[in-house]
Structure formats: structure tokens, C-alpha cells
C-alpha atoms as a PDB file:
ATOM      1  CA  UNK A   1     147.809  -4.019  71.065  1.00  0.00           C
ATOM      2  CA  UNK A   2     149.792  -3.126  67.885  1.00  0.00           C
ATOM      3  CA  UNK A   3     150.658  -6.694  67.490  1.00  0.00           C
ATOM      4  CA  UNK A   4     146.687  -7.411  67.353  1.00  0.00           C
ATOM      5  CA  UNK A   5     146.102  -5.228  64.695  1.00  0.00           C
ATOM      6  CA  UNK A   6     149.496  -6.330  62.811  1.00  0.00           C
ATOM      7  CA  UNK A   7     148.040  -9.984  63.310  1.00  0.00           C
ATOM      8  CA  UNK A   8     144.560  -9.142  62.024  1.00  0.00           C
ATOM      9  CA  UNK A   9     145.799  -7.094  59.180  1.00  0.00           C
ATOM     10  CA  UNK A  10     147.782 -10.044  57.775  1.00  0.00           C
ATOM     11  CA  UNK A  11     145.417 -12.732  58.032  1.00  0.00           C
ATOM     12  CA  UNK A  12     142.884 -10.376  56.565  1.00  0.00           C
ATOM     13  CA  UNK A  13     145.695 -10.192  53.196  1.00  0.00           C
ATOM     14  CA  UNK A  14     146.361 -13.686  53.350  1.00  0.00           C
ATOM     15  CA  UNK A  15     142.363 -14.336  53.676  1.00  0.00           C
ATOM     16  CA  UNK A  16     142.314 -12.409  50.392  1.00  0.00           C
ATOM     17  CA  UNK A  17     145.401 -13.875  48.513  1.00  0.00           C
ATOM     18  CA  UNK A  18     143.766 -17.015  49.433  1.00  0.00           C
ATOM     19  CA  UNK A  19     140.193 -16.323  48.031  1.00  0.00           C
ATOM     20  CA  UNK A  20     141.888 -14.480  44.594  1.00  0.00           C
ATOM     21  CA  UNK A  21     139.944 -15.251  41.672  1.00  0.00           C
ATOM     22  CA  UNK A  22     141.425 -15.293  38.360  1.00  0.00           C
ATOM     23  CA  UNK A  23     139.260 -13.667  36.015  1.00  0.00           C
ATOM     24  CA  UNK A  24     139.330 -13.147  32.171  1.00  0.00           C
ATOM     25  CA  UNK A  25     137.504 -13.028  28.391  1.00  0.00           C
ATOM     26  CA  UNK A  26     137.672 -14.832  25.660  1.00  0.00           C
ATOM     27  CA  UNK A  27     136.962 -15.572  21.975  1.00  0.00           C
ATOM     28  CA  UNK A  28     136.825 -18.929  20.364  1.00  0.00           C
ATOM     29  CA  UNK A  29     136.654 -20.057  17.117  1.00  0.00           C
ATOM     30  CA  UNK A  30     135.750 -23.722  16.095  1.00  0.00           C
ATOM     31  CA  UNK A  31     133.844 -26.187  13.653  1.00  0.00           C
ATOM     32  CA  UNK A  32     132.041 -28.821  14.668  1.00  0.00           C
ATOM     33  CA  UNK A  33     131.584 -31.999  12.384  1.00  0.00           C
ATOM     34  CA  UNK A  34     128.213 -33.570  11.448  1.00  0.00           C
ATOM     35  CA  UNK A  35     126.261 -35.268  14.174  1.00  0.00           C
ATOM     36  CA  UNK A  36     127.936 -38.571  15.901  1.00  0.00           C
ATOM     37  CA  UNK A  37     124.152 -39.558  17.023  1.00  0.00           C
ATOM     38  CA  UNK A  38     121.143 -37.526  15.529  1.00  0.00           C
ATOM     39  CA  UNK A  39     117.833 -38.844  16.048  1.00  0.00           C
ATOM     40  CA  UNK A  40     114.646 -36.624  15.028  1.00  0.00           C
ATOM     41  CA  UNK A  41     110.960 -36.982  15.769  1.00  0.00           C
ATOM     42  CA  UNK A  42     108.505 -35.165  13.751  1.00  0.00           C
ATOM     43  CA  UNK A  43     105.159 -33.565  15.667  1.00  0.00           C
ATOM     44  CA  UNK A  44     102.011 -34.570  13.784  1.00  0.00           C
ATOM     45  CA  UNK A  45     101.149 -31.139  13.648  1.00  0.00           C
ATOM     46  CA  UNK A  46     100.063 -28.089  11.164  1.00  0.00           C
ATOM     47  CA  UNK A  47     103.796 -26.453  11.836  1.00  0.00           C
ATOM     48  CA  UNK A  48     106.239 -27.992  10.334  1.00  0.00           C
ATOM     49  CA  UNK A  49     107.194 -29.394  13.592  1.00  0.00           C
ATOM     50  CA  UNK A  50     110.165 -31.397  14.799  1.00  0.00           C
ATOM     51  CA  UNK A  51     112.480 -32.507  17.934  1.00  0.00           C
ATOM     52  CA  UNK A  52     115.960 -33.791  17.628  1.00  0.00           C
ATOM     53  CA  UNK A  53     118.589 -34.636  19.936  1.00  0.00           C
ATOM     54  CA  UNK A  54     122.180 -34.480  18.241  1.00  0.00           C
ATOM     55  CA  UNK A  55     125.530 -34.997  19.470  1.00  0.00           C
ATOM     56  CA  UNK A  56     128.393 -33.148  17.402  1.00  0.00           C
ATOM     57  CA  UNK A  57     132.350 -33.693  18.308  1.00  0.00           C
ATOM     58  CA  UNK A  58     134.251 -29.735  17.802  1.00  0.00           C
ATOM     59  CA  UNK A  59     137.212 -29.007  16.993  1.00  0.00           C
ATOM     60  CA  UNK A  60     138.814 -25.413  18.114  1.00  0.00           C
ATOM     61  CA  UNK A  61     140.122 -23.521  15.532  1.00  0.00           C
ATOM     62  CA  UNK A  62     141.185 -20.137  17.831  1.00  0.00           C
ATOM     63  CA  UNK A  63     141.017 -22.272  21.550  1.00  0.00           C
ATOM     64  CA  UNK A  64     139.498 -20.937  24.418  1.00  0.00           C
ATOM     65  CA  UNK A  65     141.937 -20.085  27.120  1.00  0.00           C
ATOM     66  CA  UNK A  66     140.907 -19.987  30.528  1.00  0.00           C
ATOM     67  CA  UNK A  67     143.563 -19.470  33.425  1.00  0.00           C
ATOM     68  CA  UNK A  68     146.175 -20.137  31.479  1.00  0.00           C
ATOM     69  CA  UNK A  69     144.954 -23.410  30.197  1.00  0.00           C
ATOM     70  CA  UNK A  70     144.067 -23.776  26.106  1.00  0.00           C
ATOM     71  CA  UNK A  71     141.293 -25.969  25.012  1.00  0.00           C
ATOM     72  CA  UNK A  72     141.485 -28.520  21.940  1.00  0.00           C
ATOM     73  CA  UNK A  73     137.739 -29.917  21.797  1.00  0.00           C
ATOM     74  CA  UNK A  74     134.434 -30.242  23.010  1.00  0.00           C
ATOM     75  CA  UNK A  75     131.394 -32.206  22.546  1.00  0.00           C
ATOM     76  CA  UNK A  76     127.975 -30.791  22.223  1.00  0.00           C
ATOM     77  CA  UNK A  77     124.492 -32.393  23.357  1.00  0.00           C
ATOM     78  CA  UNK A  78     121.751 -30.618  22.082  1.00  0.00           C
ATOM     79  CA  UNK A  79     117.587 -31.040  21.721  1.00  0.00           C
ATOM     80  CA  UNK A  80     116.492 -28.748  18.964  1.00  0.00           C
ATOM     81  CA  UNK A  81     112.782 -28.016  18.743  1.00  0.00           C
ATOM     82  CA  UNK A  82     111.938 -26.820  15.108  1.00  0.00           C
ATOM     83  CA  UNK A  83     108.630 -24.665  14.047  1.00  0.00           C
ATOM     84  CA  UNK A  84     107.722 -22.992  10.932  1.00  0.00           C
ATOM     85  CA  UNK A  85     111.438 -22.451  10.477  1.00  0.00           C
ATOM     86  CA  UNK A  86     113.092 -21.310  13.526  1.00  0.00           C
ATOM     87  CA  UNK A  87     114.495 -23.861  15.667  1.00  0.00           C
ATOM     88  CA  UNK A  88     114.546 -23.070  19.505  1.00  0.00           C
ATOM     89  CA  UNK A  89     118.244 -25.018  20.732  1.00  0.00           C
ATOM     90  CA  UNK A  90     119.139 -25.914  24.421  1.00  0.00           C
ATOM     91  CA  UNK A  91     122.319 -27.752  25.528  1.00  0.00           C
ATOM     92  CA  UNK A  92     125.715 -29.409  26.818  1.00  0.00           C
ATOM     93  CA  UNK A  93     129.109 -28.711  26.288  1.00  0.00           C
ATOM     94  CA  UNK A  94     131.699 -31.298  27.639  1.00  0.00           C
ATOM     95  CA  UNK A  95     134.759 -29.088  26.498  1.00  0.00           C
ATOM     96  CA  UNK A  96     138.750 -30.583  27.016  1.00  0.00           C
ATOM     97  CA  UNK A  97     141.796 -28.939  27.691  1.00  0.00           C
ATOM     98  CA  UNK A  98     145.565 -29.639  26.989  1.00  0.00           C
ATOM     99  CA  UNK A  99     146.125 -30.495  30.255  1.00  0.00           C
ATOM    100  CA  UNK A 100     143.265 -33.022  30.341  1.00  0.00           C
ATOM    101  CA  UNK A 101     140.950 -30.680  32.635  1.00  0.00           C
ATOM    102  CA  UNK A 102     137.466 -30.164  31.358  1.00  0.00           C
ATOM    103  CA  UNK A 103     135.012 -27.424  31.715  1.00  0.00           C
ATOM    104  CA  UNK A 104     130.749 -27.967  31.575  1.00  0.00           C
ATOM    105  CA  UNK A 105     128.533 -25.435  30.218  1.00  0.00           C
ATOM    106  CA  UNK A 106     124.778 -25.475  29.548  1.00  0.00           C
ATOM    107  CA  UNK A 107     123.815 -23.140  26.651  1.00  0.00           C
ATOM    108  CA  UNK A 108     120.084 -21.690  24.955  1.00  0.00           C
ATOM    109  CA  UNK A 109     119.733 -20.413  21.584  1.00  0.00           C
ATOM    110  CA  UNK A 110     117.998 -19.969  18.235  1.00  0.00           C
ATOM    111  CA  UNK A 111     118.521 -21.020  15.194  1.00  0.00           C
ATOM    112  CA  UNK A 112     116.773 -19.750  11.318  1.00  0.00           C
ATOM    113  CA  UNK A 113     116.051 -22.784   9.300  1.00  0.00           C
ATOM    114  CA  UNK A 114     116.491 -23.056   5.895  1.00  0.00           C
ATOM    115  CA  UNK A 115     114.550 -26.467   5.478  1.00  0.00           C
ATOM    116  CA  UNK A 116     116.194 -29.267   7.686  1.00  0.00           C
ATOM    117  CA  UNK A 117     119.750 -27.079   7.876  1.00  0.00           C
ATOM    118  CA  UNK A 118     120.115 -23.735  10.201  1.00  0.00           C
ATOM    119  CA  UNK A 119     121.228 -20.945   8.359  1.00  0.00           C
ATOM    120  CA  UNK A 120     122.604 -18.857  11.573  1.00  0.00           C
ATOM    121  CA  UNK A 121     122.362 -19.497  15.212  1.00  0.00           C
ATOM    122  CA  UNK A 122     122.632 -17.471  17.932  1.00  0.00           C
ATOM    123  CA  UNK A 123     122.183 -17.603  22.325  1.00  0.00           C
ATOM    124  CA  UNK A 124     123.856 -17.392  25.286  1.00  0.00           C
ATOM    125  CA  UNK A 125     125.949 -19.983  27.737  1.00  0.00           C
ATOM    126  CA  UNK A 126     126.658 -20.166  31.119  1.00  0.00           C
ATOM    127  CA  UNK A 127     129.903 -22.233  32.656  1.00  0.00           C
ATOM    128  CA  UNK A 128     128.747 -25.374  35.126  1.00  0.00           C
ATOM    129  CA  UNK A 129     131.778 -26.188  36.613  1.00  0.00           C
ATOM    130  CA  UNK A 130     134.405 -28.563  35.405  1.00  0.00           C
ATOM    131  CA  UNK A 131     137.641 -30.574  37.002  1.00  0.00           C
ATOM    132  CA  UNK A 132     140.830 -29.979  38.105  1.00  0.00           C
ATOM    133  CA  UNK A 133     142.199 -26.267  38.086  1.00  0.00           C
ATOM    134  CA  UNK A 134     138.141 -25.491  36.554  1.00  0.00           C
ATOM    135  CA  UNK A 135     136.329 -27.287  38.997  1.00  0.00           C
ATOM    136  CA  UNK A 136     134.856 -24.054  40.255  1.00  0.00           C
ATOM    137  CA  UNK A 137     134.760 -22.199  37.042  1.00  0.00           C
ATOM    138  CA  UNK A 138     132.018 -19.599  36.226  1.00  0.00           C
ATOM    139  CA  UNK A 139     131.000 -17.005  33.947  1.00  0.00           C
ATOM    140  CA  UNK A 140     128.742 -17.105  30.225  1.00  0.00           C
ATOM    141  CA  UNK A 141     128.587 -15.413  27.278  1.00  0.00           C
ATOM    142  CA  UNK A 142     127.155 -15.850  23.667  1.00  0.00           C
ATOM    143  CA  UNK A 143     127.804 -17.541  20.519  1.00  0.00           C
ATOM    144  CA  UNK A 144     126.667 -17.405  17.136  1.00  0.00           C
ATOM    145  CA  UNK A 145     127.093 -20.431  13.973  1.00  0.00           C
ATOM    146  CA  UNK A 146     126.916 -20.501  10.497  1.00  0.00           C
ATOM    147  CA  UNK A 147     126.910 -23.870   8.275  1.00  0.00           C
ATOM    148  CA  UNK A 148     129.724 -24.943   6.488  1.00  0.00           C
ATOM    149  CA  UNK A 149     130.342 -26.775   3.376  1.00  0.00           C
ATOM    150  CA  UNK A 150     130.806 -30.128   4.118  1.00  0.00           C
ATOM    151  CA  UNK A 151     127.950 -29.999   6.702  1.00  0.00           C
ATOM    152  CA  UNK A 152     129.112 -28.665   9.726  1.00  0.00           C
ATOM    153  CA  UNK A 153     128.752 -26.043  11.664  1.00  0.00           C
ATOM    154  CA  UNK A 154     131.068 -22.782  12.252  1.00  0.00           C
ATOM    155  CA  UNK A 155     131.170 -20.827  15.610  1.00  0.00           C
ATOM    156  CA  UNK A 156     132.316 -17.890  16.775  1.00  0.00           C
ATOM    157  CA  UNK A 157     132.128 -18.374  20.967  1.00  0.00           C
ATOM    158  CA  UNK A 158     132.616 -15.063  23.387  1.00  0.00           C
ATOM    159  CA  UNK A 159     132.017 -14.927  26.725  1.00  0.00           C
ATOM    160  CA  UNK A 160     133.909 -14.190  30.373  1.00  0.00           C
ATOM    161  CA  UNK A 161     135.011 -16.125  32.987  1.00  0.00           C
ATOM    162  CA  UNK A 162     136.121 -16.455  37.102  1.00  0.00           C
ATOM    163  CA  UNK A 163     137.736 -19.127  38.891  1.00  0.00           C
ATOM    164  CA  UNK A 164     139.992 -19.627  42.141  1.00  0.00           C
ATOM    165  CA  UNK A 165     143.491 -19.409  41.343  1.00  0.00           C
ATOM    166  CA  UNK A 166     146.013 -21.814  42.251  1.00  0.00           C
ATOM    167  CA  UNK A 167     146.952 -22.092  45.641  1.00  0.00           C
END
């Protein structure tokens, strides 16, 4: 009988060793060029109405590390729906790792317009997944932007995150 209970206790440790997560936070800084493909449609309306879609290659400047692993770049996707000076952002983030692992993330925002060029953004993300060690990753956070000289776009990127370790 004691060997049952010796038996169940160590598969019930090993079931947990086997399930760890590895869990952390983060803070990333990193500017991201003017868009590779920008394409805007303005609304016929009484607004001052617009919709782009933009793509914009980023460059970390202070890398996001997730388990270990430190990022170099990412790509954003994003549609940007601009009214009377606010812009209301949604997203993609294809983001790359030393390692060549990458990690997904959708992400929702605002941005204050200053004519055509946002003045400050600000939202929240959420982690979709990725590949290799981060094909399970999770976890979100927020981000805010700032515009840069030369056209770009400064960001400041915090946020937590969870996935399996390494078995």
C-alpha cells in the first residue's frame, strides 16, 4: 500500500515538472521605420475620415526576452481608422527572435492625430502563439508610441508572458 501512494505521489511531481510553465515580464523598446506598403482610403464624409492599412518593419532597441530567448525585429500589420483626429488602430505583429523562433500577437489601440501623423498612441496586445520553444506562448500587455524625426515611430512595449518550458 505504501508503494501505491509512493507511486502516485511521484507521477503526480513528474505530472507537474512536466506541465511547468515558464512565466515572466518584460519591457521593450524599439523604432519602427516608415511604412513598407501604406495604402489609405478617404470616407466621403463630414469627419475628416480615413482607413489605411500599413505595414512597418521594427527594429528593437531594448529586445524583448521571453524564456530566455531575445528578439531582434518584428513586422507590424495594421488598419487605422481616422476621425476628427483620433485614429482607432487594430493589428499584427510577426515578431523574430535570435534563434529564428517567432512569436504572433494581435494588438488594439488609439492614436491622437496631428493632421495625417499620430502624435501618441496607446492600447493593449495579447500573444497568439508563435513557433518553436513559443509555439504555445501567452500573455498581453500595453504599449504606447511617439513619432520620431525621420518619420517613424518610437515604442515603449510592456506586457507579461507564460509558456511551457522545455522538456
Amino acid at each position: 500500500m505504501r508503494a501505491f501512494f509512493f507511486m502516485a505521489a511521484v507521477c503526480l511531481i513528474l505530472s507537474a515538472l512536466i506541465q511547468a510553465q515558464v512565466k515572466g515580464s518584460f519591457r521593450e523598446t524599439s523604432v519602427c521605420g516608415q511604412s513598407a506598403v501604406h495604402q489609405t482610403v478617404l470616407i466621403n464624409d463630414d469627419r475628416q475620415h480615413s482607413v489605411s492599412l500599413d505595414q512597418r518593419p521594427c527594429t528593437s532597441h531594448e529586445p524583448i526576452e521571453i524564456a530566455g530567448l531575445t528578439g531582434t525585429e518584428y513586422v507590424a500589420y495594421g488598419v487605422d481608422d481616422v476621425q476628427n483626429g483620433r485614429s482607432i488602430d487594430r493589428g499584427y505583429v510577426v515578431g523574430t527572435m535570435k534563434n529564428g523562433d517567432r512569436y504572433f500577437l494581435t494588438y488594439d489601440g488609439t492614436a491622437t492625430m496631428n493632421g495625417n501623423v499620430p502624435e501618441h498612441l496607446e492600447g493593449t496586445w495579447t500573444f497568439t502563439g508563435g513557433s518553436g520553444r513559443l509555439k504555445q506562448l501567452q500573455g498581453g500587455g500595453t504599449y504606447t508610441a511617439h513619432p520620431t524625426a525621420d518619420g517613424g515611430m518610437e515604442f515603449v512595449i510592456e506586457g507579461n508572458y507564460e509558456v511551457p518550458s522545455a522538456k
